[in-house]
Protein backbone atom coordinates (compact mmCIF):
# COMPACT_ATOMS: atom_id res chain seq x y z
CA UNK A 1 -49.57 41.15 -25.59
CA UNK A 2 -50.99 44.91 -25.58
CA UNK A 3 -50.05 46.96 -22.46
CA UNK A 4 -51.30 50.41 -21.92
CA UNK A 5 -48.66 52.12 -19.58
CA UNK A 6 -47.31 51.92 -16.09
CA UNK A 7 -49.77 51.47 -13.50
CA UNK A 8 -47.84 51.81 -10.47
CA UNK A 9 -44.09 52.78 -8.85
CA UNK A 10 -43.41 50.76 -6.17
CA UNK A 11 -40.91 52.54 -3.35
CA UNK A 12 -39.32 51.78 -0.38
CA UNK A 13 -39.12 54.14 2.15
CA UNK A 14 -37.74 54.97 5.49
CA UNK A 15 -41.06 56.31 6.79
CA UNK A 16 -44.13 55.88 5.00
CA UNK A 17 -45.88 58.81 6.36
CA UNK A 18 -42.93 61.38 6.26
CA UNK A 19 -42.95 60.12 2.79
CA UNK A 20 -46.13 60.10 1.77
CA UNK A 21 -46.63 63.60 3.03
CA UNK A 22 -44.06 64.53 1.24
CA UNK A 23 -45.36 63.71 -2.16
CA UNK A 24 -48.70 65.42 -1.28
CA UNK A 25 -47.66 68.54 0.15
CA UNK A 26 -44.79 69.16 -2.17
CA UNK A 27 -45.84 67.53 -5.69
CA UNK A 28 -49.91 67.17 -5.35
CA UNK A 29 -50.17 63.75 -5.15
CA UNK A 30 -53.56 62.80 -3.35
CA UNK A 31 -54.24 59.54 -1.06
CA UNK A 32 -56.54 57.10 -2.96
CA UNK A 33 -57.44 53.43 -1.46
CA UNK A 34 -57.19 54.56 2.10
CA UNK A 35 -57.59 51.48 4.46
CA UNK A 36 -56.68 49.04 1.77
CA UNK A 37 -54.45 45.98 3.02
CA UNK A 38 -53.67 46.70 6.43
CA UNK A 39 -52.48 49.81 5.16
CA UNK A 40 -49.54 48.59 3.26
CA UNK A 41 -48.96 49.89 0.53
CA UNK A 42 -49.92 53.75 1.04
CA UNK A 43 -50.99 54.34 -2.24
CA UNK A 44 -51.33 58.10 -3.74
CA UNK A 45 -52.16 59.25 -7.11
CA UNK A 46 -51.70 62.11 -9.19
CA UNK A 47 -53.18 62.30 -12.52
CA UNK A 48 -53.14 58.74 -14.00
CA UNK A 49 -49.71 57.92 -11.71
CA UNK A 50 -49.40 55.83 -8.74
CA UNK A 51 -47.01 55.65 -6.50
CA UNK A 52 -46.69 52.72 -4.22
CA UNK A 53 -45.14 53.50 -0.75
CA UNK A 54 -43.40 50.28 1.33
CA UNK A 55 -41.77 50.57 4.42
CA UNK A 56 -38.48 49.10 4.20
CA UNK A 57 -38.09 45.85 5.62
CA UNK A 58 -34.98 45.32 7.98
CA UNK A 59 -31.37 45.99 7.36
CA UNK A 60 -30.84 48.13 4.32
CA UNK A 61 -29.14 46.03 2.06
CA UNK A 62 -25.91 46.67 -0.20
CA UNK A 63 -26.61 48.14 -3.53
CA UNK A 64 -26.15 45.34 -6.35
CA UNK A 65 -23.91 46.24 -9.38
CA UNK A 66 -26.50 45.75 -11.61
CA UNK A 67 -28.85 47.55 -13.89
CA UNK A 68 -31.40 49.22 -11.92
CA UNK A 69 -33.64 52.58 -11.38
CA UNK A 70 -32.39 55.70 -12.08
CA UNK A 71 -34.74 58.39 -11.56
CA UNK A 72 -38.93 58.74 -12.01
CA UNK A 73 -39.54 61.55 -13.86
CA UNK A 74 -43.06 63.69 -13.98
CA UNK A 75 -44.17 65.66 -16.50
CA UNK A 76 -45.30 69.44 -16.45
CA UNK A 77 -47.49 70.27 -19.51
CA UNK A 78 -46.89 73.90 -20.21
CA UNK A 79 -43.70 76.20 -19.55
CA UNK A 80 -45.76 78.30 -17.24
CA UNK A 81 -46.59 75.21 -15.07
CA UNK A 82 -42.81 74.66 -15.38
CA UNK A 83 -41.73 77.67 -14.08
CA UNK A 84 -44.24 77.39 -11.02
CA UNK A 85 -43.40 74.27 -10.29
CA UNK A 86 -39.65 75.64 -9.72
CA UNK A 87 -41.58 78.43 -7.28
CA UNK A 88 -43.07 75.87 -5.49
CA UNK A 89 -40.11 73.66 -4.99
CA UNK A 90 -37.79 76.92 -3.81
CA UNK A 91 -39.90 78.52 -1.48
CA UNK A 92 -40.20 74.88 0.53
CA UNK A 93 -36.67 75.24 0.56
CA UNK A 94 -36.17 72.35 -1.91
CA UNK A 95 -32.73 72.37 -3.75
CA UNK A 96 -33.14 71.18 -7.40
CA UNK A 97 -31.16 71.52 -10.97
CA UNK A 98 -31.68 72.73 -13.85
CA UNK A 99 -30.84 71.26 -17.16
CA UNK A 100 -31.90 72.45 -21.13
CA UNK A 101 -31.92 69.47 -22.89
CA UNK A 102 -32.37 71.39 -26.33
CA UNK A 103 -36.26 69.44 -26.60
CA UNK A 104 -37.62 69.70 -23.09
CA UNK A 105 -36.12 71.81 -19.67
CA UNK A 106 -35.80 69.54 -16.61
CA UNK A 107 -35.04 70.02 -13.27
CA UNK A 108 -33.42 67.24 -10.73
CA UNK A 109 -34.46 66.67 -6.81
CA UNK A 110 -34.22 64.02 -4.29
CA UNK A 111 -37.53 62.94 -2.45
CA UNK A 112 -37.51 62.63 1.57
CA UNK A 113 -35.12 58.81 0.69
CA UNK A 114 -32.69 60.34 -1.63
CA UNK A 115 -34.12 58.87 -4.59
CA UNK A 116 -33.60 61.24 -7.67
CA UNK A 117 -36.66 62.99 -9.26
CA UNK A 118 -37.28 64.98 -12.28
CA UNK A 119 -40.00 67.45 -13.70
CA UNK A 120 -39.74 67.95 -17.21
CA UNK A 121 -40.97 70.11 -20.20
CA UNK A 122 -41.15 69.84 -23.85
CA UNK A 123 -43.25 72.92 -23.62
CA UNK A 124 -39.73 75.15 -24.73
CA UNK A 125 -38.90 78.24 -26.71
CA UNK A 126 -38.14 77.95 -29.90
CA UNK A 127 -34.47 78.15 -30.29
CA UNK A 128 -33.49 81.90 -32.80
């Protein structure tokens, strides 16, 4: 078998729309496949990632004690692009992290559900 990548995140969400505006307005994602099954998924895109947005279906459900996901990560090619992004997310009043992991930066935020998100860059200084 020969894969090529990940072709889609599937997430739940609490609202759909409050979601999916989220992701545009704060991270660039763009709507593709409008009017596509009903409507369900909202799909967006934002370079060669999809995300796939779900309303969630009933009750929330208790958290197994299992392996499971832990955070989706996006990348930001250049330091400059890195630091902007950091702008961007501040002055919408979005709290985030930072963290040098010696080979990349990275800073940590929660989307409109809670669920942890990352922007990373390998793009660092060299260490003197």
């Amino acid at each position: 078998m020969r894969l090529s990548g990940i072709d889609h995140v599937a997430l739940s969400c609490a609202s759909v729309e409050a979601t999916a505006e989220w992701y545009v307005d704060m991270l660039g994602f763009e709507h593709v496949f409008v009017g596509q099954w009903g409507g369900v998924p909202v799909f967006l895109k934002l370079g060669a990632t999809y995300l796939a947005l779900f309303p969630v279906r009933g009750a929330p459900q208790p958290v197994p004690q299992r392996p499971g996901f832990n955070h989706l990560a996006f990348n930001s090619a250049t330091q400059k692009e890195f630091a902007e992004a950091q702008a961007h997310l501040s002055q919408r009043g979005v709290r985030f992290e930072f963290q040098d992991h010696d080979i990349s930066h990275s800073i940590y935020f929660d989307d409109p559900d809670g669920r942890p998100l990352e922007i990373t860059t390998y793009n660092v200084p060299p260490r003197l």
